[in-house]
Protein backbone atom coordinates (compact mmCIF):
# COMPACT_ATOMS: atom_id res chain seq x y z
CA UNK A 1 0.00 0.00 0.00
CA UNK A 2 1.52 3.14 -1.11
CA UNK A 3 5.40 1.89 -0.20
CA UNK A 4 5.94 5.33 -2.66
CA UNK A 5 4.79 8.55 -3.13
CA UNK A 6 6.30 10.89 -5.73
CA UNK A 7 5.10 14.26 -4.59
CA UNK A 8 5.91 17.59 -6.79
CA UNK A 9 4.53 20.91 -5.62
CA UNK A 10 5.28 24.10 -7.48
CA UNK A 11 4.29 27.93 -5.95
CA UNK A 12 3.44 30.70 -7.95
CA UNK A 13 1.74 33.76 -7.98
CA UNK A 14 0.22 32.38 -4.23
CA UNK A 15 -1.11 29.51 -5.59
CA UNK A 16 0.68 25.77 -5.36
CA UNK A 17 -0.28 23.15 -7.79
CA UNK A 18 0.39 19.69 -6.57
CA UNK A 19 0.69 16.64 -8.36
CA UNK A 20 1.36 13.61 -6.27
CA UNK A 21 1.03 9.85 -7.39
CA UNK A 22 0.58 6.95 -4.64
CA UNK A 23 2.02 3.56 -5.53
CA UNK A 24 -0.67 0.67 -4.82
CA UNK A 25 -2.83 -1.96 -6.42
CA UNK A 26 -6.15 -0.79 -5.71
CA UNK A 27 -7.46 -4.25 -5.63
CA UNK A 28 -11.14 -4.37 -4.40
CA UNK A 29 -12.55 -7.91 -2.92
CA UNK A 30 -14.21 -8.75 -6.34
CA UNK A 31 -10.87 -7.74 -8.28
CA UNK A 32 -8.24 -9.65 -5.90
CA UNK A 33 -10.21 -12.77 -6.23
CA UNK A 34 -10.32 -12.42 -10.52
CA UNK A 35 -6.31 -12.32 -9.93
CA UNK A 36 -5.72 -14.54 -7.67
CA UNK A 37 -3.76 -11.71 -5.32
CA UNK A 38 -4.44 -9.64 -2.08
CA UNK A 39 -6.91 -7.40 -1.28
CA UNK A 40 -4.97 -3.72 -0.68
CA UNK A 41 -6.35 -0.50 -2.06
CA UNK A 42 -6.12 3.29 -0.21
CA UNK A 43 -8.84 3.96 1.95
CA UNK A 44 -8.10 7.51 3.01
CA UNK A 45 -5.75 10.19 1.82
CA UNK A 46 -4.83 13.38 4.04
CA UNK A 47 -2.36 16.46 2.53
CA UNK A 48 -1.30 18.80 5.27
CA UNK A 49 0.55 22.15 4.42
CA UNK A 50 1.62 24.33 7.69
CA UNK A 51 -0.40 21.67 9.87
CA UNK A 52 -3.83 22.46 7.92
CA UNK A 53 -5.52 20.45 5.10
CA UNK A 54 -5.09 21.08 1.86
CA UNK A 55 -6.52 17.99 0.50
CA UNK A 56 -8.71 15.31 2.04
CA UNK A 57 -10.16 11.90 -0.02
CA UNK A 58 -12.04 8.73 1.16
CA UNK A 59 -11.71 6.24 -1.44
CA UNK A 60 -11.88 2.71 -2.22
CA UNK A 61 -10.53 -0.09 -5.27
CA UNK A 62 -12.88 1.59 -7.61
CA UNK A 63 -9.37 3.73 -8.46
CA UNK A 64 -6.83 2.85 -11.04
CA UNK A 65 -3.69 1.30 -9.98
CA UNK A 66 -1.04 3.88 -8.75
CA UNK A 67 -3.57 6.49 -8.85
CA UNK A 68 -2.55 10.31 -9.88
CA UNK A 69 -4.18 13.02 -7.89
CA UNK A 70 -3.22 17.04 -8.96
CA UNK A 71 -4.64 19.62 -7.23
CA UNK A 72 -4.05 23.28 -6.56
CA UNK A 73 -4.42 25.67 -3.14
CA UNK A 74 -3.46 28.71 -1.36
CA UNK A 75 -2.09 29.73 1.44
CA UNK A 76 1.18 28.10 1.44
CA UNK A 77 4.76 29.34 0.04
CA UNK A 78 8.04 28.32 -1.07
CA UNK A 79 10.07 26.30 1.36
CA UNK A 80 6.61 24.98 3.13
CA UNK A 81 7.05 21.24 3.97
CA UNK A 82 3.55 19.19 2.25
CA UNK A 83 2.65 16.29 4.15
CA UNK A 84 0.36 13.13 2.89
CA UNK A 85 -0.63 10.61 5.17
CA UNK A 86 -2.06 7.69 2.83
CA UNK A 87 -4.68 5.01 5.25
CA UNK A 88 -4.51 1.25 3.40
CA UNK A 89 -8.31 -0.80 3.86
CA UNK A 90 -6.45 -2.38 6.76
CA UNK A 91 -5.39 0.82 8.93
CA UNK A 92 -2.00 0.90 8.13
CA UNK A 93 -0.71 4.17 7.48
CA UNK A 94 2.42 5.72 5.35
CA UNK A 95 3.26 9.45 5.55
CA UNK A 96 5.62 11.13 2.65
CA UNK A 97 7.01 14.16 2.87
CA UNK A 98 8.02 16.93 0.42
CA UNK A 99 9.14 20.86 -0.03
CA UNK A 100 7.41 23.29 -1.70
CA UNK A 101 9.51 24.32 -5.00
């Protein structure tokens, strides 16, 4: 369950555009059983700039595998540290860290 996350975040003008891809499967019940593998997918994904959200998702295996997510906020600048804390179906969770550019 999201072992890596490649995070990029770019400021300008006030505004940061994000682009960060999670590394999983995203295998439902239904879809681990067609291939014969275990059941892991991302439950729950939390971005944190300067200790507030920036992005918040509940999902499930209806996702693609290694699923993309860009988004863009304010209220952040260069040099800010952007935090994602990833929760797999089973409660395990994996935190990456990266720099504003």
């Amino acid at each position: 369950m999201a072992k890596d996350m490649k995070i990029k975040a770019k400021e300008k003008d006030g505004v940061v555009k994000v682009k960060v891809m999670f590394t999983s499967l995203m295998a439902d019940k239904e879809e681990a059983e067609k291939k014969k593998i275990d059941v892991e997918y991302i439950a729950h994904i939390l971005g944190k700039a300067n200790d507030k959200v920036v992005f918040e998702a509940t999902t499930s295996g209806f996702m693609s595998e290694n699923p993309l997510m860009k988004f863009a906020f304010t209220g952040a600048k260069k040099g800010d540290e952007l935090e994602f804390t990833v929760t797999g179906h089973d409660g395990k969770t994996e935190t990456g860290k990266k720099k504003i550019k």
